[in-house]
N, C-alpha and C. Protein backbone atom coordinates (compact mmCIF):
# COMPACT_ATOMS: atom_id res chain seq x y z
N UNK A 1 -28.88 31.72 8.32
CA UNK A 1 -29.26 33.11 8.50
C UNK A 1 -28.21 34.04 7.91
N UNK A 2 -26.68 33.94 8.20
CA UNK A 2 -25.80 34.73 7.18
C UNK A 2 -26.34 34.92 6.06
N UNK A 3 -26.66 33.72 4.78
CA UNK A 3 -26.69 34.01 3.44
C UNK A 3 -27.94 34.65 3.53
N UNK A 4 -28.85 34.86 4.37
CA UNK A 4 -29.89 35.75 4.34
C UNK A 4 -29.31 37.15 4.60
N UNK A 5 -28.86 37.30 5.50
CA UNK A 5 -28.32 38.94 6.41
C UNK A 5 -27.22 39.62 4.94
N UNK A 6 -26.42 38.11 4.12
CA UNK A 6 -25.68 38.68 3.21
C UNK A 6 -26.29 39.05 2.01
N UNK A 7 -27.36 38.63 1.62
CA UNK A 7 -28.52 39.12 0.53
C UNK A 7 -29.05 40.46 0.88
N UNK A 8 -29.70 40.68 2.00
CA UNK A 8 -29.76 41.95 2.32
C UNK A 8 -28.73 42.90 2.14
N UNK A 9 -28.16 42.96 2.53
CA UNK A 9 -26.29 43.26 2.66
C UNK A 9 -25.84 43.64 1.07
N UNK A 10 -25.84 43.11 0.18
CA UNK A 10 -25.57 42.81 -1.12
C UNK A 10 -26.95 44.07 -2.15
N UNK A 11 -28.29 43.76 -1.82
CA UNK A 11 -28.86 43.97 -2.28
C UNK A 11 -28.91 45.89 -2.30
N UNK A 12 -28.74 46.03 -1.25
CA UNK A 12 -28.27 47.80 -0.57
C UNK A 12 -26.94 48.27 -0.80
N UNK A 13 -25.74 48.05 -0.47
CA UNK A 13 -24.64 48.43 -0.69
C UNK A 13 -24.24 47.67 -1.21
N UNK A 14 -24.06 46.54 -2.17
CA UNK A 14 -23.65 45.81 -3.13
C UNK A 14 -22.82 44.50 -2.93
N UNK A 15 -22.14 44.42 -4.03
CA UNK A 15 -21.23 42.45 -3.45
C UNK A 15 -20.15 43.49 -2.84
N UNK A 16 -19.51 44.47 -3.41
CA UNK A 16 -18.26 44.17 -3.05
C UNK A 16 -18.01 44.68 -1.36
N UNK A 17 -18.76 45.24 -0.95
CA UNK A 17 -19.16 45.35 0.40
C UNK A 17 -19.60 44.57 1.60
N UNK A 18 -20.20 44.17 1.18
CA UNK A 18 -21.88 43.45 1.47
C UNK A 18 -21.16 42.01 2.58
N UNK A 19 -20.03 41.79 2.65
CA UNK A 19 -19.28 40.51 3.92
C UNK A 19 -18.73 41.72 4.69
N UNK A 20 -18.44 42.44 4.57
CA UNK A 20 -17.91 43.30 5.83
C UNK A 20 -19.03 44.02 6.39
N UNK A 21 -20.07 44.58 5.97
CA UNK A 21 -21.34 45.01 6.25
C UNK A 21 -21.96 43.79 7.65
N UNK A 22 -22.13 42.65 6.76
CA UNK A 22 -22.74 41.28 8.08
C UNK A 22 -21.46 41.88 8.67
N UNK A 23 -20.49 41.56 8.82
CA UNK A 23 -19.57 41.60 9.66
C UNK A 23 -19.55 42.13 11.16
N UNK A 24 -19.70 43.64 10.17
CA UNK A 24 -19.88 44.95 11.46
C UNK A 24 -21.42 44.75 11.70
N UNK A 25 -22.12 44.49 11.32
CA UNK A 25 -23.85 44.32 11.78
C UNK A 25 -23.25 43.35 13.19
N UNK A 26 -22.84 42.16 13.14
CA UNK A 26 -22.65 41.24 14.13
C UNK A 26 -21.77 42.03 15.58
N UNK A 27 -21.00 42.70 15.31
CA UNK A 27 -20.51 43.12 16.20
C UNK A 27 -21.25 44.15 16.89
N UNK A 28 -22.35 44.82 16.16
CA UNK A 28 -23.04 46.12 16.76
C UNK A 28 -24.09 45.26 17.32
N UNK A 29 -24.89 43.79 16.83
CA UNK A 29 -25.79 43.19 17.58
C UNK A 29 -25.22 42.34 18.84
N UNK A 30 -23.83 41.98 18.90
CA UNK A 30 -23.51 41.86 20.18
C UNK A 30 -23.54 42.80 21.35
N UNK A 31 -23.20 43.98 20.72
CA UNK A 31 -22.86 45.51 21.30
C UNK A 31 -24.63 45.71 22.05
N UNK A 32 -25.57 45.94 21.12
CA UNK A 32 -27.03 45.70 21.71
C UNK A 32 -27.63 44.77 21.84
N UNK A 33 -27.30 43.46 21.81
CA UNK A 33 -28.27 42.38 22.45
C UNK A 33 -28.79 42.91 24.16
N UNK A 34 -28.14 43.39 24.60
CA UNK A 34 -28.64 43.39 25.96
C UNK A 34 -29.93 44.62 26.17
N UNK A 35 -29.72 45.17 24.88
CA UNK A 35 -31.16 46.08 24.82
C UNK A 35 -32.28 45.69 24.24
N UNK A 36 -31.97 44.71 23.16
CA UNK A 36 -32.86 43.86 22.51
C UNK A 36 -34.55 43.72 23.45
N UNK A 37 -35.31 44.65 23.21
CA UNK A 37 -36.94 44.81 23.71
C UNK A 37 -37.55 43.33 23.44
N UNK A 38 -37.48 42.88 22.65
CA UNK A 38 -38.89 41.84 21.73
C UNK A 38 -39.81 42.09 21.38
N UNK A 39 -39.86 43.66 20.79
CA UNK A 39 -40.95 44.45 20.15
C UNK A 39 -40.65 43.29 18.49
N UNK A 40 -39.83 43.02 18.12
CA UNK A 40 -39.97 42.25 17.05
C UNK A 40 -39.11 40.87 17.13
N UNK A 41 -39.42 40.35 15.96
CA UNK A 41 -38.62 38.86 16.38
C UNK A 41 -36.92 39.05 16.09
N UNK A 42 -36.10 38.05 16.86
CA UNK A 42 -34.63 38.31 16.59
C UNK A 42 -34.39 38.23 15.23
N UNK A 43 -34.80 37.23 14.74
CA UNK A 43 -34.13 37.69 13.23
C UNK A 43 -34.26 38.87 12.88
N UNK A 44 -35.82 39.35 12.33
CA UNK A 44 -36.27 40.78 12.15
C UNK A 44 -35.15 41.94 12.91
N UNK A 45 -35.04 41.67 14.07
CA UNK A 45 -34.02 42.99 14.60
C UNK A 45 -32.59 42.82 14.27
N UNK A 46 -32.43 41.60 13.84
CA UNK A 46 -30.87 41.55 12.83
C UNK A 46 -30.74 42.36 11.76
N UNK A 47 -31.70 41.42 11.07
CA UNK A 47 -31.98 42.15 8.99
C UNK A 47 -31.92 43.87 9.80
N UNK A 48 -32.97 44.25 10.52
CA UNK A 48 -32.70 45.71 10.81
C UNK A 48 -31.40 46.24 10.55
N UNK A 49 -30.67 45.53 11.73
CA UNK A 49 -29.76 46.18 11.92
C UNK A 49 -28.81 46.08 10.70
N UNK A 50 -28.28 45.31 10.07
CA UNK A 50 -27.72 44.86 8.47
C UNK A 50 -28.22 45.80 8.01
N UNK A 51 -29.37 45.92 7.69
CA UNK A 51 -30.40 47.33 6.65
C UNK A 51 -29.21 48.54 6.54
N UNK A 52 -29.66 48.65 8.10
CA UNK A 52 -28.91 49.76 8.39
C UNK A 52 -27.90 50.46 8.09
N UNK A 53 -27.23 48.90 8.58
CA UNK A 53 -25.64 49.42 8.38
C UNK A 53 -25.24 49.87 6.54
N UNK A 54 -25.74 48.65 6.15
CA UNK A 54 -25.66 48.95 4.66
C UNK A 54 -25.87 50.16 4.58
N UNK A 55 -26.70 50.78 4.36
CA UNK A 55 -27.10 52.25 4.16
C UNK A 55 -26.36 53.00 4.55
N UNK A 56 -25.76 52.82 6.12
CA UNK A 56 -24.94 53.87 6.23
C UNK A 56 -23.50 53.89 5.10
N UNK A 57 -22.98 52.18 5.33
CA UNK A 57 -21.90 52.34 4.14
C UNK A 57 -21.94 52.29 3.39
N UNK A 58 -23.12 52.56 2.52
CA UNK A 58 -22.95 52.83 1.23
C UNK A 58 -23.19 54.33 0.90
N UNK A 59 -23.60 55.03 1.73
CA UNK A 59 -23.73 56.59 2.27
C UNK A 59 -22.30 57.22 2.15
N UNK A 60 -21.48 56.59 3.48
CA UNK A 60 -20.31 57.11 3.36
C UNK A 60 -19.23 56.36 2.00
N UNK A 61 -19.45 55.74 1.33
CA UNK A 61 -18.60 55.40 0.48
C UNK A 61 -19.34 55.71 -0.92
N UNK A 62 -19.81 56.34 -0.91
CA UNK A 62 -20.90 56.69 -2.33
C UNK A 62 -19.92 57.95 -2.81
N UNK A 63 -19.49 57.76 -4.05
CA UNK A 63 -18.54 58.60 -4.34
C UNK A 63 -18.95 58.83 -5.93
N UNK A 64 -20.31 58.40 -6.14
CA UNK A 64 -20.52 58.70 -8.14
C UNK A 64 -22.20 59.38 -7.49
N UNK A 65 -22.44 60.34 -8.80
CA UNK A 65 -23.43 61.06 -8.29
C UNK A 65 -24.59 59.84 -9.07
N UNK A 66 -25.93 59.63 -8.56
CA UNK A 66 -26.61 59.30 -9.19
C UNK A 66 -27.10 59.29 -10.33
N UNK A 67 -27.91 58.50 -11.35
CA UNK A 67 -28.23 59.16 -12.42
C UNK A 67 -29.71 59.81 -12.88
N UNK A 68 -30.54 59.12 -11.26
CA UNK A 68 -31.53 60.06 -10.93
C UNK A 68 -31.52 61.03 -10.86
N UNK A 69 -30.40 61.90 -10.34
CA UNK A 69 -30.56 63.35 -10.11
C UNK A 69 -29.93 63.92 -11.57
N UNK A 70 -29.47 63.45 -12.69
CA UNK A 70 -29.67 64.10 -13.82
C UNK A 70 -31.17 63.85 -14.63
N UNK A 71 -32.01 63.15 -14.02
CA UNK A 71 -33.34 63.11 -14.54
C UNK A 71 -34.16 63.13 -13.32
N UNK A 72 -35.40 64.08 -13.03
CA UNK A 72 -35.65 64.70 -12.37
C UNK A 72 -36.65 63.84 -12.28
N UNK A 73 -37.71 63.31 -12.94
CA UNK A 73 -38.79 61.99 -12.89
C UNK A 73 -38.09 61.12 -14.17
N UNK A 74 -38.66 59.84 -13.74
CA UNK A 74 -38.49 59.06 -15.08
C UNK A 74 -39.53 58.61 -15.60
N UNK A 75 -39.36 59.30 -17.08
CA UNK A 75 -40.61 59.85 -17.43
C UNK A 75 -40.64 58.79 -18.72
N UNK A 76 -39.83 57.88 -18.95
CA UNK A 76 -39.84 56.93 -20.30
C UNK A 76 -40.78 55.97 -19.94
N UNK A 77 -41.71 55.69 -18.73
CA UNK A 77 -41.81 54.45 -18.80
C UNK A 77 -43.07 55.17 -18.53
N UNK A 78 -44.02 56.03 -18.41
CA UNK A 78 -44.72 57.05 -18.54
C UNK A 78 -45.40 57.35 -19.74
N UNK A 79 -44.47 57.02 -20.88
CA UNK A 79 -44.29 56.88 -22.15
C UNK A 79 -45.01 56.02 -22.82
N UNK A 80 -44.90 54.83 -22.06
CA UNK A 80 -45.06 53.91 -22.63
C UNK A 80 -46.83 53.58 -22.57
N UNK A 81 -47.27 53.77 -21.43
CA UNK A 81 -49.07 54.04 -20.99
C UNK A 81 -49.94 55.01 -20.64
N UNK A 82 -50.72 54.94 -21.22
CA UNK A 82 -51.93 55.80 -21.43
C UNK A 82 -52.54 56.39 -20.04
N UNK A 83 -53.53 57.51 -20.09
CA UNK A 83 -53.46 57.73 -18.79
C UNK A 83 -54.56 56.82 -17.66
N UNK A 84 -54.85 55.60 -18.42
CA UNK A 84 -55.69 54.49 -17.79
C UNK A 84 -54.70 53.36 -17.36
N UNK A 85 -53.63 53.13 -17.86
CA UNK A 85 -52.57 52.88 -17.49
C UNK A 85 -52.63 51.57 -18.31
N UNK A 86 -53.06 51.68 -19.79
CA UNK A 86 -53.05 50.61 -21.09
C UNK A 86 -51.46 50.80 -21.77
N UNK A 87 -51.30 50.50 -22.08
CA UNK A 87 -50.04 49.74 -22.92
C UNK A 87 -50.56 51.02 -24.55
N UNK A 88 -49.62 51.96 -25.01
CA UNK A 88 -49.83 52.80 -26.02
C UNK A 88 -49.29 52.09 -26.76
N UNK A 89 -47.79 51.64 -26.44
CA UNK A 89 -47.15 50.77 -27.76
C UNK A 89 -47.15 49.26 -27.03
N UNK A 90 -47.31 48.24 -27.16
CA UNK A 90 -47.47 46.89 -26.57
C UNK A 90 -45.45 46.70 -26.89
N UNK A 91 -45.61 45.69 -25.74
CA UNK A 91 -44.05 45.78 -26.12
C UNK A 91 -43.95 44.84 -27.05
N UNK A 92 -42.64 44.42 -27.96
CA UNK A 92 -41.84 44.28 -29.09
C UNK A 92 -42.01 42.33 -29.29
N UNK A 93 -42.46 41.72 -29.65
CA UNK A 93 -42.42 40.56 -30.06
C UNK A 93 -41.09 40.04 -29.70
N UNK A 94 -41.11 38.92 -28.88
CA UNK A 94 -39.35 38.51 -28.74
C UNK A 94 -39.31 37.15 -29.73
N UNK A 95 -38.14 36.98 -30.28
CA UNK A 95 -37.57 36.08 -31.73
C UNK A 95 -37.41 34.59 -30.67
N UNK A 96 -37.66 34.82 -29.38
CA UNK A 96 -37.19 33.56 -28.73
C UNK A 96 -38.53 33.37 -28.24
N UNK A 97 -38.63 31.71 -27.94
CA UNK A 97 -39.98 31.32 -27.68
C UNK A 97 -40.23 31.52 -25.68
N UNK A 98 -39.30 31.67 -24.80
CA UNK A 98 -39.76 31.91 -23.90
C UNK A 98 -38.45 33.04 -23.37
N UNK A 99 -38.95 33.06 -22.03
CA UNK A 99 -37.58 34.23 -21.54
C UNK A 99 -36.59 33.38 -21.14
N UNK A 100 -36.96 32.06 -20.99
CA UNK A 100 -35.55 31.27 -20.03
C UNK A 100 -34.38 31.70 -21.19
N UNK A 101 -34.90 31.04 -22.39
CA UNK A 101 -34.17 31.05 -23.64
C UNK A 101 -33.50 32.65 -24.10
N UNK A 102 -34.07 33.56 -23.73
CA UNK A 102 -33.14 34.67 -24.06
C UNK A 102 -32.84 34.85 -22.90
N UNK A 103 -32.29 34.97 -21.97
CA UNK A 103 -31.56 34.92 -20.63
C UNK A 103 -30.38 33.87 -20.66
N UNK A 104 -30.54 33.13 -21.39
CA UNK A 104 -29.57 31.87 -22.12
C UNK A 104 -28.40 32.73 -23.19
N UNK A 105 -28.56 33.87 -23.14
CA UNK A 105 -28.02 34.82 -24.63
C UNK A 105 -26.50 35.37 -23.13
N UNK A 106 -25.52 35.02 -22.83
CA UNK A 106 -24.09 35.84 -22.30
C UNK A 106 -24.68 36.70 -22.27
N UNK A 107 -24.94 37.71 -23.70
CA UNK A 107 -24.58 38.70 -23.51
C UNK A 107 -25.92 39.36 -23.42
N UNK A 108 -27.45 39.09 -23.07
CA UNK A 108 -27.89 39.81 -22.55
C UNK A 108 -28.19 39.93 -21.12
N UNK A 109 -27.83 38.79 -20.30
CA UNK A 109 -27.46 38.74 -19.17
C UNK A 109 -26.73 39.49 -18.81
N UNK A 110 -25.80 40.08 -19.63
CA UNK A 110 -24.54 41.45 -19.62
C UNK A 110 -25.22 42.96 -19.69
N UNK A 111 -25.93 42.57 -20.46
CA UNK A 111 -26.88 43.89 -20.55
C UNK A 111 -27.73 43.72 -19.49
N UNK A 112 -28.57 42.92 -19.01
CA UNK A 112 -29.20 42.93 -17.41
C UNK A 112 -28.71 43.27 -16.20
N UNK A 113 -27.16 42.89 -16.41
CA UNK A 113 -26.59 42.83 -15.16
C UNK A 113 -25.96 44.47 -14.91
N UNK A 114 -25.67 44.97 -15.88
CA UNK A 114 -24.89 46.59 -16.24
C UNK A 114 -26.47 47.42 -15.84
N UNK A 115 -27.46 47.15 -16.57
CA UNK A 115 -28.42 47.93 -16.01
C UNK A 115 -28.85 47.74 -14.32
N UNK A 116 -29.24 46.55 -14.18
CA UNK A 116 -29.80 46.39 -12.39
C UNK A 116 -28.47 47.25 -12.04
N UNK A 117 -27.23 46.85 -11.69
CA UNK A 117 -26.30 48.10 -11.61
C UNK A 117 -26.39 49.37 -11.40
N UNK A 118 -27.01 50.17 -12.44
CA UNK A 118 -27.15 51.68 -12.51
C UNK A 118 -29.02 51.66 -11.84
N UNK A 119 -29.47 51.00 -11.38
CA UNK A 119 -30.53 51.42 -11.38
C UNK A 119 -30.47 52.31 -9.92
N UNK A 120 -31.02 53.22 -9.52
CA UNK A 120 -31.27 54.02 -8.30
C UNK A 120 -31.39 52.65 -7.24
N UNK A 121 -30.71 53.45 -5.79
CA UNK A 121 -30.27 52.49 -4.85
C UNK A 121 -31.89 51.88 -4.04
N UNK A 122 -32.33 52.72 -3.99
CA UNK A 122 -34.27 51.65 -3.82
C UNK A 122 -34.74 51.18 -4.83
N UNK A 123 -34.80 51.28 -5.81
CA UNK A 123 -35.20 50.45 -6.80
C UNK A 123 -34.18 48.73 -6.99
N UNK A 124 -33.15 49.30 -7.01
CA UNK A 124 -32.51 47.80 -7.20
C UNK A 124 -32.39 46.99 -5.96
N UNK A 125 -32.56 47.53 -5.06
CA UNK A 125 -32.57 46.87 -3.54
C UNK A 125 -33.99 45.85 -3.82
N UNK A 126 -35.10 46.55 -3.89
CA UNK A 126 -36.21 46.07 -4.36
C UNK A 126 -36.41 45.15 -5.25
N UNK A 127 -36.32 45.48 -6.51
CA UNK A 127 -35.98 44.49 -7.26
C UNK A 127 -35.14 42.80 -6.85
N UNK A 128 -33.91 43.60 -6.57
CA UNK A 128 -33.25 42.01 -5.82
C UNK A 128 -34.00 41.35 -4.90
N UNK A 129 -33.79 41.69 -3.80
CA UNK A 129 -34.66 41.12 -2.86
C UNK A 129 -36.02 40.39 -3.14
N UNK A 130 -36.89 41.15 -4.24
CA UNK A 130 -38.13 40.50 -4.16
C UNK A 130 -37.62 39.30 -5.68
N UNK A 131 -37.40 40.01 -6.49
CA UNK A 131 -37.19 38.86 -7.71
C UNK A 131 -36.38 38.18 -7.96
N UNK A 132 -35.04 38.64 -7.24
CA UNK A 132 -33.55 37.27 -7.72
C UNK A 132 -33.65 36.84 -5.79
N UNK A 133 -34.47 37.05 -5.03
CA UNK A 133 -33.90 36.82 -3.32
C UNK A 133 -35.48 36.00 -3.41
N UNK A 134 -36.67 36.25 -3.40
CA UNK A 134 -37.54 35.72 -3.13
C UNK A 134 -38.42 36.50 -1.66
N UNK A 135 -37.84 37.84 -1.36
CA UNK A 135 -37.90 38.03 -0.41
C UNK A 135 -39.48 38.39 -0.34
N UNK A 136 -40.65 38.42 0.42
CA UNK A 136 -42.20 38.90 0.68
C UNK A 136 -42.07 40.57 0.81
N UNK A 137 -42.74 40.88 0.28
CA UNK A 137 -43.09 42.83 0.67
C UNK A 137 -43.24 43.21 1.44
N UNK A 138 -43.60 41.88 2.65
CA UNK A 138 -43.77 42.65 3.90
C UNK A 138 -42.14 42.87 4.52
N UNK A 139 -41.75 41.78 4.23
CA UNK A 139 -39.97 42.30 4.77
C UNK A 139 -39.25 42.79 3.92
N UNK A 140 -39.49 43.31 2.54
CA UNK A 140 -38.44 44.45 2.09
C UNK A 140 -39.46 45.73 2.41
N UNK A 141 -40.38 46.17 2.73
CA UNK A 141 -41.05 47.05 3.63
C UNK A 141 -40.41 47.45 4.72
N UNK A 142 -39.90 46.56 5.44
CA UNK A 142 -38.91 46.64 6.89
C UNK A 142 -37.85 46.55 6.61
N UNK A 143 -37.04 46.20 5.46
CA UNK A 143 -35.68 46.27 5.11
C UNK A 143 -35.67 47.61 4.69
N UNK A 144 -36.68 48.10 3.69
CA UNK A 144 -35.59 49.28 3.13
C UNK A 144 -36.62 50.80 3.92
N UNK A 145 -37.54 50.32 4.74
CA UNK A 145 -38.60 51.42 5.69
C UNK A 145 -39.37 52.27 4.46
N UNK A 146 -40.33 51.22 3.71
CA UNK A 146 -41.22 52.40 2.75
C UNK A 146 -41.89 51.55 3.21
N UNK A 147 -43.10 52.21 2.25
CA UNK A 147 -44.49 51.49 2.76
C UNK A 147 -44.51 50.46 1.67
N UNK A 148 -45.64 49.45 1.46
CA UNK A 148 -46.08 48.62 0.60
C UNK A 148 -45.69 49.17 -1.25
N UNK A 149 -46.83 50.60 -0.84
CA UNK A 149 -47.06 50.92 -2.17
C UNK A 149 -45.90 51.52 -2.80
N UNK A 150 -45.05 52.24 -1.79
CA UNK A 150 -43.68 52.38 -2.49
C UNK A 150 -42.82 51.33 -3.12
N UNK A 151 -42.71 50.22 -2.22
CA UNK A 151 -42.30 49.22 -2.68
C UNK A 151 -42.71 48.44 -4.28
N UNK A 152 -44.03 48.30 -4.30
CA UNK A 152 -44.44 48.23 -5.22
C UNK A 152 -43.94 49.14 -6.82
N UNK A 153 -44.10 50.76 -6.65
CA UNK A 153 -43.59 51.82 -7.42
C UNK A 153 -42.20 51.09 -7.83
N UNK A 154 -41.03 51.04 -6.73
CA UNK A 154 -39.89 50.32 -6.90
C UNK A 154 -40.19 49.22 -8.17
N UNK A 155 -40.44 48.39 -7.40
CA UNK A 155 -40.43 47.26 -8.96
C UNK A 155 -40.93 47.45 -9.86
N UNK A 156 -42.06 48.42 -10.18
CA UNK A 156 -42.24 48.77 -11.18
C UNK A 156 -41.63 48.86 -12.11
N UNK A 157 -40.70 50.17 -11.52
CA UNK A 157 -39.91 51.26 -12.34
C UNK A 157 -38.36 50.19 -12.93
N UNK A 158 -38.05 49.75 -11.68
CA UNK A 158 -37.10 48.54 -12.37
C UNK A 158 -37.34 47.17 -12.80
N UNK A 159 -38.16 47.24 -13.08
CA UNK A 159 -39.09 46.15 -14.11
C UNK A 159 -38.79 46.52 -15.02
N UNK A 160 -39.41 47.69 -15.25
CA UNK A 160 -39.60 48.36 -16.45
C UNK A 160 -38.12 48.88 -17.76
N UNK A 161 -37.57 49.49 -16.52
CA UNK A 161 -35.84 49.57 -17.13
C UNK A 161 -35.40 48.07 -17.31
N UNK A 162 -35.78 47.27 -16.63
CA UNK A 162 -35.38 45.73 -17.21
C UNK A 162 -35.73 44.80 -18.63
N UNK A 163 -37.16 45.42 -18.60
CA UNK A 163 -37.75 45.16 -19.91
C UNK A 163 -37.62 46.39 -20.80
N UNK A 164 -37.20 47.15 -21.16
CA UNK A 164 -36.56 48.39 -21.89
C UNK A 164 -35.22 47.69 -22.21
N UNK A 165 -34.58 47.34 -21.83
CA UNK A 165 -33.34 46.54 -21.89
C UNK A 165 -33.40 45.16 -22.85
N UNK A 166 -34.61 44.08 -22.56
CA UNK A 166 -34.66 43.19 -23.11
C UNK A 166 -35.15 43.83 -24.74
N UNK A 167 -35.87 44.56 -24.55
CA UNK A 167 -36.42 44.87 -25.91
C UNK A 167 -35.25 45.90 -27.11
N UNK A 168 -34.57 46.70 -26.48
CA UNK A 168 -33.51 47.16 -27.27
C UNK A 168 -32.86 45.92 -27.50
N UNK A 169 -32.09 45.47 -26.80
CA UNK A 169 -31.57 44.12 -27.14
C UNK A 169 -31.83 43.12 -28.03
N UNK A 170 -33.64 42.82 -28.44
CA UNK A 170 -33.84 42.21 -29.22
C UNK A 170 -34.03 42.66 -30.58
N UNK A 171 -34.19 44.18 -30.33
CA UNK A 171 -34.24 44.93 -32.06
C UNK A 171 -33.12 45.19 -32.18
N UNK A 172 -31.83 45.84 -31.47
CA UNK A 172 -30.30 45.96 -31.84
C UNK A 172 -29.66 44.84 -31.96
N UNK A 173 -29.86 43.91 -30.87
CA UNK A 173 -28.63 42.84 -30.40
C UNK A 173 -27.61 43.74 -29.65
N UNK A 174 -28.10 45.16 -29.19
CA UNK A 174 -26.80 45.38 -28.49
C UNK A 174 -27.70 46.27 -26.79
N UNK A 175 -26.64 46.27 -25.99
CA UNK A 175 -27.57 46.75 -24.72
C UNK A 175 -27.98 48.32 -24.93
């Protein structure tokens, strides 16, 4: 259950946080076990509480301004489909025969890893959790408190900056 509570943990306020986060989560669920209802299951009211905490410390230790709030919608990927929601430009032919094989490339794994990075703090929570964690929608729904369809929006949008990434990459070679 740690390397679960620490994925959560990681995925919200990041690695370099993310063991002192479980940490203090454990001490605040000792602090309320004795209030513990069973409106949900114990694990579930753990991850809660982890959620939480993350958020708060990454709240109080958030010291770079976003780069959402210098772009007001993100409107590139908007760009890209029609208003039926078809593909205007299809994306870019890749020179490699599957994705394992360009994910095999250092350095665009470098360029993946610098972007998930900058991506807005619900979107990459999302992203992790559901695609490098395995996590179901119904519990990053309760991890990060949106609904389904937000969740959904989330991966979208960092999907999308993910594959924007692979495709510069394969017409530059650079991120």
């Amino acid at each position: 259950m740690y390397n679960q509570l620490l994925t959560v943990a990681r995925a919200i306020a990041g690695s370099s946080v993310a063991d002192e986060v479980v940490q203090e989560s454990w001490i605040s669920v000792l602090r309320a076990l004795p209030k513990f209802e069973g409106r949900s299951t114990l694990k579930t009211w753990i991850t809660r509480i982890v959620a939480n905490e993350a958020k708060r410390r990454l709240k109080k230790e958030s010291r770079l301004v976003s780069l959402e709030s210098f772009t007001d919608d993100d409107s590139s990927f908007l760009e890209r489909f029609d208003s039926k929601g078809h593909w205007i430009r299809p994306p870019a032919n890749w020179d490699l025969a599957t994705p394992e094989e360009i994910l095999e490339k250092d350095q665009l794994k470098t360029c993946l890893d610098a972007t998930i990075k900058i991506l807005p703090e619900q979107q990459k929570a999302a992203f992790v959790l559901r695609d490098m964690q395995n996590f179901s929608l119904e519990q990053i729904c309760n991890i990060l408190e949106v609904s389904d369809s937000n969740v959904r929006v989330l991966l979208h949008r960092a999907r999308n900056k993910l594959h924007q990434t692979i495709e510069k990459f394969q017409e530059t070679g650079q991120c």
